[in-house]
C-alpha atoms as a PDB file:
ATOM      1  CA  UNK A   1      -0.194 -13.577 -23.175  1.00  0.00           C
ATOM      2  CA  UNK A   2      -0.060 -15.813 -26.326  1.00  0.00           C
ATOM      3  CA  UNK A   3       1.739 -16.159 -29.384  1.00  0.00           C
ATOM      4  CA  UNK A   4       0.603 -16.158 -33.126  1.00  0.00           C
ATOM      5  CA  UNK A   5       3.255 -19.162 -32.647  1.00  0.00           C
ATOM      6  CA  UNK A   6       0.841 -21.661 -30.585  1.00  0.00           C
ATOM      7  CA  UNK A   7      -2.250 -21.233 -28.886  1.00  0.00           C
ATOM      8  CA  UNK A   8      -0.442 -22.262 -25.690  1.00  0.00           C
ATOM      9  CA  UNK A   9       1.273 -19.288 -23.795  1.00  0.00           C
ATOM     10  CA  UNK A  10       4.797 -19.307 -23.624  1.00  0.00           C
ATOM     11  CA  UNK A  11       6.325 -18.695 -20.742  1.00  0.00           C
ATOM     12  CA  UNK A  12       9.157 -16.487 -21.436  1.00  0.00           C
ATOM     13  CA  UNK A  13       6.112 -13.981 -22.124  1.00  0.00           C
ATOM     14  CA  UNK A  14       6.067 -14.100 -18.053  1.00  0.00           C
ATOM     15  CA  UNK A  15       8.082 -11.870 -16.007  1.00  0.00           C
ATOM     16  CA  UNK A  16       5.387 -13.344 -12.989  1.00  0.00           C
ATOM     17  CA  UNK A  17       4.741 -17.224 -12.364  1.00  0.00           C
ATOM     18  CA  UNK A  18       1.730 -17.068 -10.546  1.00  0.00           C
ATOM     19  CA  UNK A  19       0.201 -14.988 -14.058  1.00  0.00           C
ATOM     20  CA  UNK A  20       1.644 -17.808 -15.834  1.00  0.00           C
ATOM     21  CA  UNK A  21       0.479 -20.971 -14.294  1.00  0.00           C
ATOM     22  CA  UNK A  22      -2.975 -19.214 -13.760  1.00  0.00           C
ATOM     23  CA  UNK A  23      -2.806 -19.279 -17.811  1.00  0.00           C
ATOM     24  CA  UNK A  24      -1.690 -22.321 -18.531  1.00  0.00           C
ATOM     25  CA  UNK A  25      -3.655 -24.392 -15.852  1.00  0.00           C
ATOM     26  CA  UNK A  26      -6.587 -22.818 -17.973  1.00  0.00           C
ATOM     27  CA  UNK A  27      -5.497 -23.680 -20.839  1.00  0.00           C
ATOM     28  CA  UNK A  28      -4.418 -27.432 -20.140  1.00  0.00           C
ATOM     29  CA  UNK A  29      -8.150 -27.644 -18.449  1.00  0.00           C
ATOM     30  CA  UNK A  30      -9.602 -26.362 -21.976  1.00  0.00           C
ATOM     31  CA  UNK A  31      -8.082 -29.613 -23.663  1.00  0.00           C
ATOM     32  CA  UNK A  32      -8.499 -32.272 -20.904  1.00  0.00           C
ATOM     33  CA  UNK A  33     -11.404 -32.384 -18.029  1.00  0.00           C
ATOM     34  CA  UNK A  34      -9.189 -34.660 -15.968  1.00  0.00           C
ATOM     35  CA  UNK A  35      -6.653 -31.853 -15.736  1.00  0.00           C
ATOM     36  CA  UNK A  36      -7.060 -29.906 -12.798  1.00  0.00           C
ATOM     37  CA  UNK A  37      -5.631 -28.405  -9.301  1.00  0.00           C
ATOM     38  CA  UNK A  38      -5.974 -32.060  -7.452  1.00  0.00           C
ATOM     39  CA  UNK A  39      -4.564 -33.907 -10.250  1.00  0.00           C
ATOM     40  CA  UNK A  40      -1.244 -31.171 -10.301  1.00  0.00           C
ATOM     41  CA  UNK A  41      -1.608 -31.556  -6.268  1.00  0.00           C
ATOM     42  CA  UNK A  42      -1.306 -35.607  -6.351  1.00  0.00           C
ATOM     43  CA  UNK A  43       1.171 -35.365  -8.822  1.00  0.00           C
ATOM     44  CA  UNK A  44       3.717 -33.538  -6.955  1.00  0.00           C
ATOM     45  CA  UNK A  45       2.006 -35.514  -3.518  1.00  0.00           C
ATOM     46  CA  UNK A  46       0.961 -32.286  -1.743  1.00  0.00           C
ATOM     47  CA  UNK A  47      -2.076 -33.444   0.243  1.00  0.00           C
ATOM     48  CA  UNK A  48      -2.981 -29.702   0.894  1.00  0.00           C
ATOM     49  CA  UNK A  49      -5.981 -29.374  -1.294  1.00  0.00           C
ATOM     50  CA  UNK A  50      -6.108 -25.853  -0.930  1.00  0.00           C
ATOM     51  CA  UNK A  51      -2.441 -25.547  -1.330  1.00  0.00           C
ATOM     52  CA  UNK A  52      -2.229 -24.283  -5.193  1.00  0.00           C
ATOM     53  CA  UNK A  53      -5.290 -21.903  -4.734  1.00  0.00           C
ATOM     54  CA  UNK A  54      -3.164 -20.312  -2.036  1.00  0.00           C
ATOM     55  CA  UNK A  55      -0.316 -19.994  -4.371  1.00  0.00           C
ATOM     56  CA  UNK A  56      -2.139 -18.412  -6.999  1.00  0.00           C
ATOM     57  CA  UNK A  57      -4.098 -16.221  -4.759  1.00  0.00           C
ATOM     58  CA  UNK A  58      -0.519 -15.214  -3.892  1.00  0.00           C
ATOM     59  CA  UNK A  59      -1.047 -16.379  -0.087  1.00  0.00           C
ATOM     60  CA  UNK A  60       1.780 -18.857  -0.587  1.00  0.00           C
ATOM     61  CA  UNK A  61       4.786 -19.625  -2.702  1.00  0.00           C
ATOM     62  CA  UNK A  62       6.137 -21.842  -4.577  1.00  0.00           C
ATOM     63  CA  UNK A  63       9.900 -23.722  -3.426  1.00  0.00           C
ATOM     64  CA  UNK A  64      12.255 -23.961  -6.110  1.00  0.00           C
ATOM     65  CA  UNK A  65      12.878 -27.699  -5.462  1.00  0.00           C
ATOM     66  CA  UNK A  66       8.801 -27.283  -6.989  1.00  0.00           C
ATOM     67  CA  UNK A  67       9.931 -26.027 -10.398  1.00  0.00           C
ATOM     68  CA  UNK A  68      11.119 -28.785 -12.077  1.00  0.00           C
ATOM     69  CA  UNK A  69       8.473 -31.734 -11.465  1.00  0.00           C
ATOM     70  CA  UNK A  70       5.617 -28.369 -11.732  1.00  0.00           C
ATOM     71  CA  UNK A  71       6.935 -27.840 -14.873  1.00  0.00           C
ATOM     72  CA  UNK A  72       7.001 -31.148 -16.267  1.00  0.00           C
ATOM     73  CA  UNK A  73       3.612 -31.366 -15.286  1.00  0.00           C
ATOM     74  CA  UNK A  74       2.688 -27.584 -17.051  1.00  0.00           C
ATOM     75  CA  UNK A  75       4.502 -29.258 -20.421  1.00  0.00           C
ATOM     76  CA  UNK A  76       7.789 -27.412 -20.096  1.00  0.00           C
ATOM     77  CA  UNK A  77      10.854 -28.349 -21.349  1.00  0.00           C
ATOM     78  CA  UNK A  78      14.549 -27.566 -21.082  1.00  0.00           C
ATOM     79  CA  UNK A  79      14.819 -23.627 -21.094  1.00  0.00           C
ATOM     80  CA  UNK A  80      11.755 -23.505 -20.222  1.00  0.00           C
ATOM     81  CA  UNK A  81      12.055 -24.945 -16.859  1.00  0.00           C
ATOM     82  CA  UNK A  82      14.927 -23.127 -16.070  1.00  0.00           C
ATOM     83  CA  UNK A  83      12.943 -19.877 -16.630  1.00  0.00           C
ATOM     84  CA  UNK A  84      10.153 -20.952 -14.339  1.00  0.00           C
ATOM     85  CA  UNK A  85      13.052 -21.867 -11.730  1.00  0.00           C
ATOM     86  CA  UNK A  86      14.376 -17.733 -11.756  1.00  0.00           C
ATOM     87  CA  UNK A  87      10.692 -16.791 -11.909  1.00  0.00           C
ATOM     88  CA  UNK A  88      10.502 -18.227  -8.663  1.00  0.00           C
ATOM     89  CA  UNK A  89      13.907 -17.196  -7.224  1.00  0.00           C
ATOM     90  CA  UNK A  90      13.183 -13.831  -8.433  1.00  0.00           C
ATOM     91  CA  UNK A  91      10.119 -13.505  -6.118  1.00  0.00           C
ATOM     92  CA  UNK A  92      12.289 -15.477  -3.201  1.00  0.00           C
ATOM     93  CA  UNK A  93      14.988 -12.660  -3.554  1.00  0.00           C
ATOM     94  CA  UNK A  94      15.308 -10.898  -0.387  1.00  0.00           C
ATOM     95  CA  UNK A  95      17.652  -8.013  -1.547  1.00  0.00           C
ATOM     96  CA  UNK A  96      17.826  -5.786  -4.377  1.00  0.00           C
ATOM     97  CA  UNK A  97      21.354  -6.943  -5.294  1.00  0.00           C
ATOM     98  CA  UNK A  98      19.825 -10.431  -5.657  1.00  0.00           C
ATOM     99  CA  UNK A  99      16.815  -9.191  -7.709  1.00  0.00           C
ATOM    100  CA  UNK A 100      19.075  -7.798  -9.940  1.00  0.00           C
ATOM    101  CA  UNK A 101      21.148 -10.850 -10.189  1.00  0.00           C
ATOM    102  CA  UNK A 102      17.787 -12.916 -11.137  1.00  0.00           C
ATOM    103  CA  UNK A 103      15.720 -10.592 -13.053  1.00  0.00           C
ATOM    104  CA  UNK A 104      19.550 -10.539 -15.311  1.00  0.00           C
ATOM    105  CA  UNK A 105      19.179 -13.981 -15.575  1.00  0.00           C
ATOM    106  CA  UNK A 106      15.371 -13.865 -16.797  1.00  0.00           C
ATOM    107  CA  UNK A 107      15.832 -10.872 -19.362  1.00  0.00           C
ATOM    108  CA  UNK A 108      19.338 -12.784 -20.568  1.00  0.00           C
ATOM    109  CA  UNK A 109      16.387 -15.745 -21.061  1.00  0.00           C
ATOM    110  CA  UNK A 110      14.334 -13.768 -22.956  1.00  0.00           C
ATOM    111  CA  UNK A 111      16.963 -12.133 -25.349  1.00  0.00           C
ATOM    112  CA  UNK A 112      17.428 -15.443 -26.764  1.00  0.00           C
ATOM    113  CA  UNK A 113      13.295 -16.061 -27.519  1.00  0.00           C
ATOM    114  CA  UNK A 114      13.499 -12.497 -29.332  1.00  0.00           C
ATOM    115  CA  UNK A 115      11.452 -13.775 -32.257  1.00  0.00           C
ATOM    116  CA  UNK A 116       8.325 -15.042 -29.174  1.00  0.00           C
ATOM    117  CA  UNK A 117       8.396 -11.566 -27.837  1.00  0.00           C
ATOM    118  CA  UNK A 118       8.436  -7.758 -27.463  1.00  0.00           C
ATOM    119  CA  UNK A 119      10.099  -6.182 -25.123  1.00  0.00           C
ATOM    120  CA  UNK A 120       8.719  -2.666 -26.009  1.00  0.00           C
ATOM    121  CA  UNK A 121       7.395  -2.322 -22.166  1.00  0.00           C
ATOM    122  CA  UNK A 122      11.375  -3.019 -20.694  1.00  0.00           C
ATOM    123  CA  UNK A 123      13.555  -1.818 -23.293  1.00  0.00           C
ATOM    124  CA  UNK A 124      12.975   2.194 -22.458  1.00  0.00           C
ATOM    125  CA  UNK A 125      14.608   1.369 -18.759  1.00  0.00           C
ATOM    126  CA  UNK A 126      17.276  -1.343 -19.461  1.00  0.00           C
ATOM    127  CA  UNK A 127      20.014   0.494 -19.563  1.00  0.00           C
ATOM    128  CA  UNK A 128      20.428   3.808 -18.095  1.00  0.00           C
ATOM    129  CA  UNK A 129      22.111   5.659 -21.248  1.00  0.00           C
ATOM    130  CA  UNK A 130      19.280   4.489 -23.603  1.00  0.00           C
ATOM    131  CA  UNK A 131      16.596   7.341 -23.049  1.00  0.00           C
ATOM    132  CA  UNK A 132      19.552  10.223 -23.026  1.00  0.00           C
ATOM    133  CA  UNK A 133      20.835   8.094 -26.771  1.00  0.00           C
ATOM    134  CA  UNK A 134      16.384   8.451 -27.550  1.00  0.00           C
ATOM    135  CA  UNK A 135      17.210  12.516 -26.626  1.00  0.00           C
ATOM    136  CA  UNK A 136      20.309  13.014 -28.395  1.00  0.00           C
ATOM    137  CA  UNK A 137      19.540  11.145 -31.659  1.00  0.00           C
ATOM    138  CA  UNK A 138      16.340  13.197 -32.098  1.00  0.00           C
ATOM    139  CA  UNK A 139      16.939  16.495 -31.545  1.00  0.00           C
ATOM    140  CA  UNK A 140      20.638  16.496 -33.544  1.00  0.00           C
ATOM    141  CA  UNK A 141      21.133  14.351 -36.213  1.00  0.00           C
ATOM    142  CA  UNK A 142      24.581  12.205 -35.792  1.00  0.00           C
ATOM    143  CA  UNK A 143      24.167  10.313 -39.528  1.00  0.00           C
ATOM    144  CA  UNK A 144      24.371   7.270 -37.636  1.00  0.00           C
ATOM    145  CA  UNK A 145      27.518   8.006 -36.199  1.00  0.00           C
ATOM    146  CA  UNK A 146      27.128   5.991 -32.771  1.00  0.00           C
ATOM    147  CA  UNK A 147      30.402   6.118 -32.243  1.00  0.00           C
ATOM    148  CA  UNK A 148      30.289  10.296 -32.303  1.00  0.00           C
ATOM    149  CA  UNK A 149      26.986  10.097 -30.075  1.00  0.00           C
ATOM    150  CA  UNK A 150      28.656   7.823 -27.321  1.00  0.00           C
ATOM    151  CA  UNK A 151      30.982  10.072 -26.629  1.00  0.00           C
ATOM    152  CA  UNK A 152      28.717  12.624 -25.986  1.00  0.00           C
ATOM    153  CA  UNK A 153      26.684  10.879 -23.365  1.00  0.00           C
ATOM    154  CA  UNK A 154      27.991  11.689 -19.837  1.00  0.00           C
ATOM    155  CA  UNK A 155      30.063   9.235 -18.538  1.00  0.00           C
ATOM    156  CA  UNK A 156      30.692   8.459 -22.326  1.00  0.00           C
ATOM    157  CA  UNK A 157      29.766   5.225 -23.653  1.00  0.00           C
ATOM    158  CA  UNK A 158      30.910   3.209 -26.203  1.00  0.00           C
ATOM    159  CA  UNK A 159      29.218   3.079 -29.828  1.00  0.00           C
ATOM    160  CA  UNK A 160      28.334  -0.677 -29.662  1.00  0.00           C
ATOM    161  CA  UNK A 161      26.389   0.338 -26.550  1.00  0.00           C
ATOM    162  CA  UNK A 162      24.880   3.143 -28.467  1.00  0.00           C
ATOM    163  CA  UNK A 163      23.819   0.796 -31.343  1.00  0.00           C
ATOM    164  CA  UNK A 164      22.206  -1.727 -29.343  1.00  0.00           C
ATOM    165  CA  UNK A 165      20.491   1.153 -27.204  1.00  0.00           C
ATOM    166  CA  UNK A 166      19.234   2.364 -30.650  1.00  0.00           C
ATOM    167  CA  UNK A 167      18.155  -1.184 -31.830  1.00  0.00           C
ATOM    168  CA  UNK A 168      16.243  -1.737 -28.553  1.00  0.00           C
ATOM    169  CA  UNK A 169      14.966   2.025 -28.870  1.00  0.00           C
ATOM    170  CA  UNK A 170      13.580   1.054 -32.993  1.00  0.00           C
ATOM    171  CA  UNK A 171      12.195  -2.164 -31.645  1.00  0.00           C
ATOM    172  CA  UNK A 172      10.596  -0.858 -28.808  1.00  0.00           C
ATOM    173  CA  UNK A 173       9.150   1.505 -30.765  1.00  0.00           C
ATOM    174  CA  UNK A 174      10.343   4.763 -29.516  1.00  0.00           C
ATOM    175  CA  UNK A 175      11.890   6.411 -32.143  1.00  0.00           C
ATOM    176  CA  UNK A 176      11.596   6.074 -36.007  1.00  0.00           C
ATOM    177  CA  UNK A 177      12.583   7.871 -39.396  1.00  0.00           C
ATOM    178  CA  UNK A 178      10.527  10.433 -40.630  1.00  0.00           C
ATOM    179  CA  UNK A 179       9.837  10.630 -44.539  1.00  0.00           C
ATOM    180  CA  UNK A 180      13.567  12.914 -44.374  1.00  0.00           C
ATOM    181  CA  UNK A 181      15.428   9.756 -43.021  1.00  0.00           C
ATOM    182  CA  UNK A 182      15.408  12.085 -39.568  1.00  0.00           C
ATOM    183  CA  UNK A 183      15.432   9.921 -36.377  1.00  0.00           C
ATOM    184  CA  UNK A 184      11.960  11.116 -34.742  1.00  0.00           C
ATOM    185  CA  UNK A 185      10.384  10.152 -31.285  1.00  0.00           C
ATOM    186  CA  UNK A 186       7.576   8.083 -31.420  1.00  0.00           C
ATOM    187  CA  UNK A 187       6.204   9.136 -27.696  1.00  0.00           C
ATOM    188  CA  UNK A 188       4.609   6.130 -27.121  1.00  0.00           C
ATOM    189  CA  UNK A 189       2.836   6.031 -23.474  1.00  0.00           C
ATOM    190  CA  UNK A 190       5.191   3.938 -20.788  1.00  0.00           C
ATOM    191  CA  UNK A 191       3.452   2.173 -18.322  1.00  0.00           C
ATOM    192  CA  UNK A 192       4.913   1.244 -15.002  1.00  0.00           C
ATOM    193  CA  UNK A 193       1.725  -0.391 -13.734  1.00  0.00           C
ATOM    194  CA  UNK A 194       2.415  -4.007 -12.518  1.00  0.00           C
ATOM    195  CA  UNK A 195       5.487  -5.364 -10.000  1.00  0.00           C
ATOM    196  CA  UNK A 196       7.851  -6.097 -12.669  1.00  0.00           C
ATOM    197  CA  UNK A 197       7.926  -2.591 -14.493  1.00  0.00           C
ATOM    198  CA  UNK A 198       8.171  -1.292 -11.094  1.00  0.00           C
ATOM    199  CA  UNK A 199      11.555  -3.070  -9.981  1.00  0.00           C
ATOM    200  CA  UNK A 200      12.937  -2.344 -13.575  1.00  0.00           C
ATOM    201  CA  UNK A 201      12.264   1.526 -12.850  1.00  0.00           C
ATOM    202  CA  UNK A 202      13.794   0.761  -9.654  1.00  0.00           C
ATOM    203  CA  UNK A 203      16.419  -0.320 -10.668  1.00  0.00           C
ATOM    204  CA  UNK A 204      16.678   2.386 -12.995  1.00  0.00           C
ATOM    205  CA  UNK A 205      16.007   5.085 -10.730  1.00  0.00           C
ATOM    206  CA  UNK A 206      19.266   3.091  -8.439  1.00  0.00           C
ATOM    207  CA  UNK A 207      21.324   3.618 -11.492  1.00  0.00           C
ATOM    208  CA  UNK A 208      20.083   7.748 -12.122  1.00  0.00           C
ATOM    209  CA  UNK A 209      20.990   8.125  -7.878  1.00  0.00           C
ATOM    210  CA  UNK A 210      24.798   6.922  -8.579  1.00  0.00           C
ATOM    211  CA  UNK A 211      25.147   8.767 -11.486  1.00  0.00           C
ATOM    212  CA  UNK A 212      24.084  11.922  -9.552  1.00  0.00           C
ATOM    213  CA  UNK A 213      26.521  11.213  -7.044  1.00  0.00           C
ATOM    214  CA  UNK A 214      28.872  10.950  -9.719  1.00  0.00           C
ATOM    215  CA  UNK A 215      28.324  14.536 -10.772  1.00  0.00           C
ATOM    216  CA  UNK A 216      28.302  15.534  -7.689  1.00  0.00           C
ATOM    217  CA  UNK A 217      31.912  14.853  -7.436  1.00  0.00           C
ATOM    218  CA  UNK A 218      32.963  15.455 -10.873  1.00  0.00           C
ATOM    219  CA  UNK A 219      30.557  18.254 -12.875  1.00  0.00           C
ATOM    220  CA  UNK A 220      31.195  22.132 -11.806  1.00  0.00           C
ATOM    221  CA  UNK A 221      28.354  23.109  -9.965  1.00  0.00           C
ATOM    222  CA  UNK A 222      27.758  25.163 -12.715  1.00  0.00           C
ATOM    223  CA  UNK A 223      26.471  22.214 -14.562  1.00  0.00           C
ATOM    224  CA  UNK A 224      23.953  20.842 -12.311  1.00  0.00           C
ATOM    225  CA  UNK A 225      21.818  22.090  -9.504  1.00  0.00           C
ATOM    226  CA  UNK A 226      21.884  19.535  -5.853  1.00  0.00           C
ATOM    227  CA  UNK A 227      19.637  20.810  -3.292  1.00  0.00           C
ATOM    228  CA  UNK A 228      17.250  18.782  -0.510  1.00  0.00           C
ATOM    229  CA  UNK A 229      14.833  20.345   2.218  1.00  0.00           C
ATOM    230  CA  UNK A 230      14.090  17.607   5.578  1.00  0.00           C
ATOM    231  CA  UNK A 231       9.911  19.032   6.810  1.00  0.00           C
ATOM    232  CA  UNK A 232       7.578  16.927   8.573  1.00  0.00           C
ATOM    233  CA  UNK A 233       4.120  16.652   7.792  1.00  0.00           C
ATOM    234  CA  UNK A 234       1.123  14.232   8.018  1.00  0.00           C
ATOM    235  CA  UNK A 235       0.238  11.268   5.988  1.00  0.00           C
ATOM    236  CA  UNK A 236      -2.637  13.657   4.203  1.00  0.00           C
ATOM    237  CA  UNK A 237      -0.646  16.406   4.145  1.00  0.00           C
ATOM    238  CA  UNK A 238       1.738  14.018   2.263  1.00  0.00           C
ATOM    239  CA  UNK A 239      -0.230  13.876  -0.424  1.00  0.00           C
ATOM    240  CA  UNK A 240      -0.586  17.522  -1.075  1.00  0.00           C
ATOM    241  CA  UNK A 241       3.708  17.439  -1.580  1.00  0.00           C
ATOM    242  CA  UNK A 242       3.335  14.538  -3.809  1.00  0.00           C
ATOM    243  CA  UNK A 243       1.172  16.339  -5.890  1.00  0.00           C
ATOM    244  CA  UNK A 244       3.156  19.202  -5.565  1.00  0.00           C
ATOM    245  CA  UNK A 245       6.523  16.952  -6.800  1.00  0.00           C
ATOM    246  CA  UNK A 246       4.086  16.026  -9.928  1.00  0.00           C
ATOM    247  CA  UNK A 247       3.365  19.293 -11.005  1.00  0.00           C
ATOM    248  CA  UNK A 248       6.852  20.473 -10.824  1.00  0.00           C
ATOM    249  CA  UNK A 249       8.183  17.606 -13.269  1.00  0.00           C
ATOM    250  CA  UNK A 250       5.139  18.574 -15.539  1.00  0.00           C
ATOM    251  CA  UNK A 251       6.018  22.084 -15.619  1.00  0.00           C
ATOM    252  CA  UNK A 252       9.811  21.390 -16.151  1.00  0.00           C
ATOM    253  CA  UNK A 253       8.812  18.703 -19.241  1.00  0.00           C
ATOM    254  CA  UNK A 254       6.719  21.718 -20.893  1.00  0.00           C
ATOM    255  CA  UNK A 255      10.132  24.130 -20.270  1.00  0.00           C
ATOM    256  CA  UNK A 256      11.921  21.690 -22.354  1.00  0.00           C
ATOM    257  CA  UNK A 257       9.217  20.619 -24.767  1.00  0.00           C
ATOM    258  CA  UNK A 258       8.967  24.558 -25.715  1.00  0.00           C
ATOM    259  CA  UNK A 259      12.455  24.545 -26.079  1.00  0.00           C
ATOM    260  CA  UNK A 260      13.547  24.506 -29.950  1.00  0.00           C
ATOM    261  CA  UNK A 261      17.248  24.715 -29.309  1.00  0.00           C
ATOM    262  CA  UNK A 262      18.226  21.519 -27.383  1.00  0.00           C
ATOM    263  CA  UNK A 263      22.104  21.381 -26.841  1.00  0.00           C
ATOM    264  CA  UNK A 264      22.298  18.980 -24.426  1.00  0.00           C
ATOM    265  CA  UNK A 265      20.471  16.364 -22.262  1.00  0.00           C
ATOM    266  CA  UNK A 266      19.715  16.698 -18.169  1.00  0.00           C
ATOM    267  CA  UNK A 267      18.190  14.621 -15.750  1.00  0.00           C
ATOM    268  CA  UNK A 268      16.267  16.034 -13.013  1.00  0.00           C
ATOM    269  CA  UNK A 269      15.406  13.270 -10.068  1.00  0.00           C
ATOM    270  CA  UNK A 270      13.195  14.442  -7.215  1.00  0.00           C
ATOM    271  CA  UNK A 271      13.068  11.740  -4.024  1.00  0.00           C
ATOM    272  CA  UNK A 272      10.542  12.293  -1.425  1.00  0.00           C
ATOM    273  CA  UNK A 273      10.617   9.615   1.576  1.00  0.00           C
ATOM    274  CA  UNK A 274      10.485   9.436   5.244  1.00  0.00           C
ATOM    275  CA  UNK A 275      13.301   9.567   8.071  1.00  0.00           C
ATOM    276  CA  UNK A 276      11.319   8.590  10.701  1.00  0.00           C
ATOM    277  CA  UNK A 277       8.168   5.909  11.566  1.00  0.00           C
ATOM    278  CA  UNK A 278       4.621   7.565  12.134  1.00  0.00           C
ATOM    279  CA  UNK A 279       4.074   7.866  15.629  1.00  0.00           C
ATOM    280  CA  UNK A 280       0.450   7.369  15.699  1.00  0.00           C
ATOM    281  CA  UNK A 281      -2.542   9.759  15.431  1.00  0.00           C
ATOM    282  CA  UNK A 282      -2.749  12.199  18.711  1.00  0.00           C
ATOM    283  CA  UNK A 283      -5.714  11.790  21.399  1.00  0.00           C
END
């Protein structure tokens, strides 16, 4: 993870310390033989020689009381320090409420290094509204009336909301104008593949469950379709109803994708997860 700005990797690039101080250990050893994991160790007076090889290997953690003399030692300054200090807390978070709370705290961080980075893998799942704004911008065209589109989305939102969802959405590369000046999808592939991306889809998916408990309450049924079936089954046979869940949400994205008269967006959420613990394979 570098920048065209330095050749040293900046560290708001990072949504994972241990990625981060594997990079720029490497790099610091690239400029100066006498840098290395028992000079950082007698630095901060850890005796442990295997102590940051664990912590990298992920078989230990950092403390935060670690952050600031670590990063001194890594060349960080200011900001910078702070960042590595929530990179840490976010991984000490026990709960999801204080995950949230931190990984705020590191995107808030990042927001202000705009220029350093691109947040084209986060943006689609930041908010919950921006992928039905990415729906409703493409297939009607609102002339940039964000104000008009806001109050479309259900619960409505505002049309400052929808203009930063639509700058986030441009930068992020999802949509774009076609040579009419018609807001277009891009369908770039999303990638949920490493332990950040998955807590931001978490958290996403957390924010999709309460507003289907909000139409529960509010929508006619009419408008929506709630429905759950309890089974049991084995941990193989498990995989046969995952794959089953899969091809269902692939069938239902070719329904729509044939569909040339789009009126209005839906969001279809499918949960599959146990009430009980395995009891063990029978003799």
């Amino acid at each position: 993870m570098l920048t065209k700005r330095s050749d040293m990797a900046v560290i708001f690039e990072y949504l994972d310390y241990r990625k981060f101080l594997v990079d720029r250990i490497a790099e610091k050893r690239a400029t100066s033989m006498a840098f290395s994991q028992r000079a950082i160790l007698q630095q901060l007076g850890i005796k442990s020689s295997g102590y940051l090889a664990n912590v990298l290997a992920g078989r230990s953690s950092l403390s935060v009381d670690q952050a600031t003399p670590l990063g001194r030692i890594l060349g960080l300054s200011g900001g910078e320090v702070e960042y590595f200090r929530n990179l840490i807390l976010f991984e000490h978070a026990k709960t999801v409420g204080e995950k949230n709370d931190f990984f705020d705290k590191l995107l808030a961080s990042r927001r202000l290094s705009v220029k350093l980075l691109s947040q084209s893998e986060h943006s689609l799942f930041e908010k919950w509204y921006f992928i039905p704004v990415r729906e409703l911008m493409t297939f009607h065209d609102f002339k940039d009336d964000w104000h008009a589109l806001g109050e479309k989305l259900e619960p409505q939102v505002s049309g400052k909301d929808v203009a930063e969802a639509v700058k986030a959405l441009v930068e992020g590369d999802f949509v774009k104008r076609n040579e009419d000046g018609k807001w277009v999808s891009t369908d770039p592939a999303i990638t949920t593949g490493d332990d950040i991306r998955s807590f931001m889809v978490m958290r996403y998916q957390k924010d999709m469950l309460t507003l289907a408990e909000r139409a529960l309450s509010k929508l006619p049924a009419d408008e929506r379709e709630v429905g759950g079936v309890t089974f049991s089954v084995s941990t193989d046979k498990l995989l046969l109803v995952k794959e089953e869940v899969r091809r269902f949400r692939r069938r239902l994205l070719q329904i729509a994708s044939d569909d040339m008269d789009s009126d209005r967006v839906f969001r279809c959420s499918i949960q599959v997860f146990p009430l009980s613990r395995p009891l063990g394979k029978k003799k």
